[in-house]
Protein backbone atom coordinates (compact mmCIF):
# COMPACT_ATOMS: atom_id res chain seq x y z
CA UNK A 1 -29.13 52.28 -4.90
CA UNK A 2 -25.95 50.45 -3.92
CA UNK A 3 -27.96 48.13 -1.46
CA UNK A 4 -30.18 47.18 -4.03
CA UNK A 5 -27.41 46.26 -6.26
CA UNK A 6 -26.07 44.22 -3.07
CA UNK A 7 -29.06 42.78 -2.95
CA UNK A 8 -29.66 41.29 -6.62
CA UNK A 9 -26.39 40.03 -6.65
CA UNK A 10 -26.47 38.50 -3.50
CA UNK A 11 -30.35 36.65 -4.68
CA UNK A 12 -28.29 36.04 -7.72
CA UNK A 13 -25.51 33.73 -5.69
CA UNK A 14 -28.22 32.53 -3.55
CA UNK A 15 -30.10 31.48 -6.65
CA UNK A 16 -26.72 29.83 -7.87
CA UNK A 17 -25.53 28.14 -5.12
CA UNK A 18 -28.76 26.57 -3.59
CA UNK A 19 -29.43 25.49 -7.25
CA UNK A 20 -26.69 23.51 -7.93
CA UNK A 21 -28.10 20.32 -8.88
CA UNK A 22 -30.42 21.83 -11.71
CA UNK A 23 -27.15 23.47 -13.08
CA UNK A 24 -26.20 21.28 -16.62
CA UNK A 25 -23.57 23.21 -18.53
CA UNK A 26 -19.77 22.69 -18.20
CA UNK A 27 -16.81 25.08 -19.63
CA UNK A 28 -14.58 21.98 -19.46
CA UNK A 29 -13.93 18.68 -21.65
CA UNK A 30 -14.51 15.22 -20.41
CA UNK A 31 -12.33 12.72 -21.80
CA UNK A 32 -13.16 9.23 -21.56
CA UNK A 33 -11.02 6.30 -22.58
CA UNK A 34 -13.55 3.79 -23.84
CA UNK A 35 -11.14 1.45 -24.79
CA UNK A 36 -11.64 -0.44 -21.62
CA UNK A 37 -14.89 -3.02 -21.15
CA UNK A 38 -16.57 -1.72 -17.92
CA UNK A 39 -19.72 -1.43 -17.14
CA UNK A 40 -21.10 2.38 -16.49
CA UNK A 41 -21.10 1.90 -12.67
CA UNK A 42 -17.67 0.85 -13.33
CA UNK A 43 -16.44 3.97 -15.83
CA UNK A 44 -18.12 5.90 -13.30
CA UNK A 45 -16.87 4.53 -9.78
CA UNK A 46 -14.37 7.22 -7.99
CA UNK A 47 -11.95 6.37 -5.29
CA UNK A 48 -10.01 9.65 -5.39
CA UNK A 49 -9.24 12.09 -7.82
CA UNK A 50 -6.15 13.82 -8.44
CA UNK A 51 -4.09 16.31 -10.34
CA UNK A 52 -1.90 14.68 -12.98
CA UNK A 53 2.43 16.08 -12.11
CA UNK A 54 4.03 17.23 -14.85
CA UNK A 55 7.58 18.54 -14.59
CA UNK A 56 6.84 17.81 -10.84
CA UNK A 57 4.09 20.10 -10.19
CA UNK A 58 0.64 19.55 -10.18
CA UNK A 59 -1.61 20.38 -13.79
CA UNK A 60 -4.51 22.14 -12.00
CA UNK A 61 -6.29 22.21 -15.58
CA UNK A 62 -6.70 18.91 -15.06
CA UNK A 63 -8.08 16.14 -12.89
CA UNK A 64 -7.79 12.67 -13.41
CA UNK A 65 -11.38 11.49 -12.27
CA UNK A 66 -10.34 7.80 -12.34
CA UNK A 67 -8.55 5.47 -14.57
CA UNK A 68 -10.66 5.99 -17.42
CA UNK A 69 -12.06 9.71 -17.05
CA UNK A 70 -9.74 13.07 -17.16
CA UNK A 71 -11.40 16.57 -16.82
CA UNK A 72 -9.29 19.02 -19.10
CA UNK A 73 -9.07 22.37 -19.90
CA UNK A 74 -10.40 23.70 -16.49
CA UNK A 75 -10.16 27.21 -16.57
CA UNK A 76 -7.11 28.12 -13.20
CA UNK A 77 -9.44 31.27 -12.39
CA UNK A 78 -12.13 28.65 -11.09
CA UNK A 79 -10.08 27.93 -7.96
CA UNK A 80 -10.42 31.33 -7.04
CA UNK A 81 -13.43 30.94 -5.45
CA UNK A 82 -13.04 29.57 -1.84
CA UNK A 83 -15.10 28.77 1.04
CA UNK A 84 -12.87 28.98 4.31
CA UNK A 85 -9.63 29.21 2.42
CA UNK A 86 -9.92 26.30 0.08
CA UNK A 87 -11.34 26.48 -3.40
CA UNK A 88 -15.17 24.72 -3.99
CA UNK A 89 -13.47 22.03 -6.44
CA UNK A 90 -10.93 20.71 -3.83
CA UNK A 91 -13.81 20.82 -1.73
CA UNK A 92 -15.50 18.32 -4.40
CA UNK A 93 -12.11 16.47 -4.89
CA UNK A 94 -11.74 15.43 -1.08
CA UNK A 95 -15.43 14.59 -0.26
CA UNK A 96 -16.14 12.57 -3.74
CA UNK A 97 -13.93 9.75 -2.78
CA UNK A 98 -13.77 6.23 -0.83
CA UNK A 99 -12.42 6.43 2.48
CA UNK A 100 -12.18 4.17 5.53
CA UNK A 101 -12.01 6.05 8.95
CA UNK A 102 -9.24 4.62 10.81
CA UNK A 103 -10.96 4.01 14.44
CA UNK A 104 -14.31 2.95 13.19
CA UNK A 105 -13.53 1.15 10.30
CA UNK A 106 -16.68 3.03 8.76
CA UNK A 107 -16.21 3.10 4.63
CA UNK A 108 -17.70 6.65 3.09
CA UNK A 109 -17.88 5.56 -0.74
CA UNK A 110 -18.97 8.57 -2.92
CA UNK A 111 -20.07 5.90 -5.79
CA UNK A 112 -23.05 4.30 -2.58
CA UNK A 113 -24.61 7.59 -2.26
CA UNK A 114 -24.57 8.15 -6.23
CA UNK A 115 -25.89 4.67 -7.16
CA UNK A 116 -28.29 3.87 -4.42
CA UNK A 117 -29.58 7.21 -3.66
CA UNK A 118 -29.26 9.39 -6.80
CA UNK A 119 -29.28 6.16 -8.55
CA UNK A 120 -27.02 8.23 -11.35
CA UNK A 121 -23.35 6.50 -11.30
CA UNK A 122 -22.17 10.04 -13.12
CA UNK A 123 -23.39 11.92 -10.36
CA UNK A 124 -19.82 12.51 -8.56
CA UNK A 125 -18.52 13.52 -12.08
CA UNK A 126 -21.48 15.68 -12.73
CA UNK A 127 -21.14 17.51 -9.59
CA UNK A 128 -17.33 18.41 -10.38
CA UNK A 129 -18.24 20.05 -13.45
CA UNK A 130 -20.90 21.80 -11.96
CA UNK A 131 -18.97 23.02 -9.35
CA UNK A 132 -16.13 23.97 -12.04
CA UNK A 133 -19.23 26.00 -13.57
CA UNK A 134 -20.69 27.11 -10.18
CA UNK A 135 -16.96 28.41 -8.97
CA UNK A 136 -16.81 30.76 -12.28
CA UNK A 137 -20.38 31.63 -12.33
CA UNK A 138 -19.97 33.19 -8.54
CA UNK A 139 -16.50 34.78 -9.32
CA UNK A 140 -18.08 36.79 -12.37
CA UNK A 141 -21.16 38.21 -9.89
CA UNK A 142 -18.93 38.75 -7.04
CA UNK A 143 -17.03 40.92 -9.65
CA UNK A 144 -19.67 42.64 -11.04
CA UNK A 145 -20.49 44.58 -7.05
CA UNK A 146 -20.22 48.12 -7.17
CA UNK A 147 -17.55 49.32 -4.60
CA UNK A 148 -18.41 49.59 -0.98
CA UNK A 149 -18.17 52.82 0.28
CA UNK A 150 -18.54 53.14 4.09
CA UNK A 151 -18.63 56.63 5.71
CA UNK A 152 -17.12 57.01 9.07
């Protein structure tokens, strides 16, 4: 009985995980500062995101997407959930960027992949919050396992 339960929940984060992209709710707010005339690849475009520092320390229930976008009210709980000791949304945070490596000179831009391929300039924001989503979803089935009980 306790492998079975194993086993749904482990479909379950399958199911989750390889699904990612079909995933459309979000727990958190997305403000955007209009105010500014840009065009949506522009409101979109990422070159890094960041925590804001307040009181010198870093506000992980937030993360300034770019100049105009700020994620809020991320629930702390969702950086629990780690693949080789760092959480899924820093994960997120350091690949959804532009960078330049230093010996090639070879630019990765984030915003290439979202408007040429996905053709979706919201896709590096919409992948953040599903990840925010993702990381809590996991968490609550990874909780829900009955305790492991191994005989010697």
């Amino acid at each position: 009985m306790i492998f079975l339960n194993f086993s749904k929940i482990g479909k379950e984060l399958a199911n989750l995980l390889l699904n990612l992209e079909r995933k459309s709710k979000t727990v958190c707010k997305i403000n955007i500062n209009e105010n500014q005339k840009v065009d949506l690849v522009g409101l979109y475009k990422v070159t890094k995101m960041n925590h804001p520092i307040i009181n010198g320390k870093k506000d992980f229930s937030k993360i300034i997407y770019n100049q105009y976008i700020t994620v809020s009210d991320i629930p702390l709980s969702a950086y629990n959930f780690k693949i080789n000791e760092k959480s899924l949304i820093h994960w997120i945070i350091d690949r959804q960027k532009i960078s330049q490596d230093s010996e090639s000179g070879i630019v990765d831009d984030a915003n290439d992949y979202a408007n040429e391929t996905v053709k979706n300039p919201q896709y590096p924001l919409e992948l953040l919050k599903k990840v925010i989503d993702i990381s809590l979803e996991s968490q609550k089935l990874i909780k829900s396992l009955p305790p492991l009980e191994i005989a010697n």
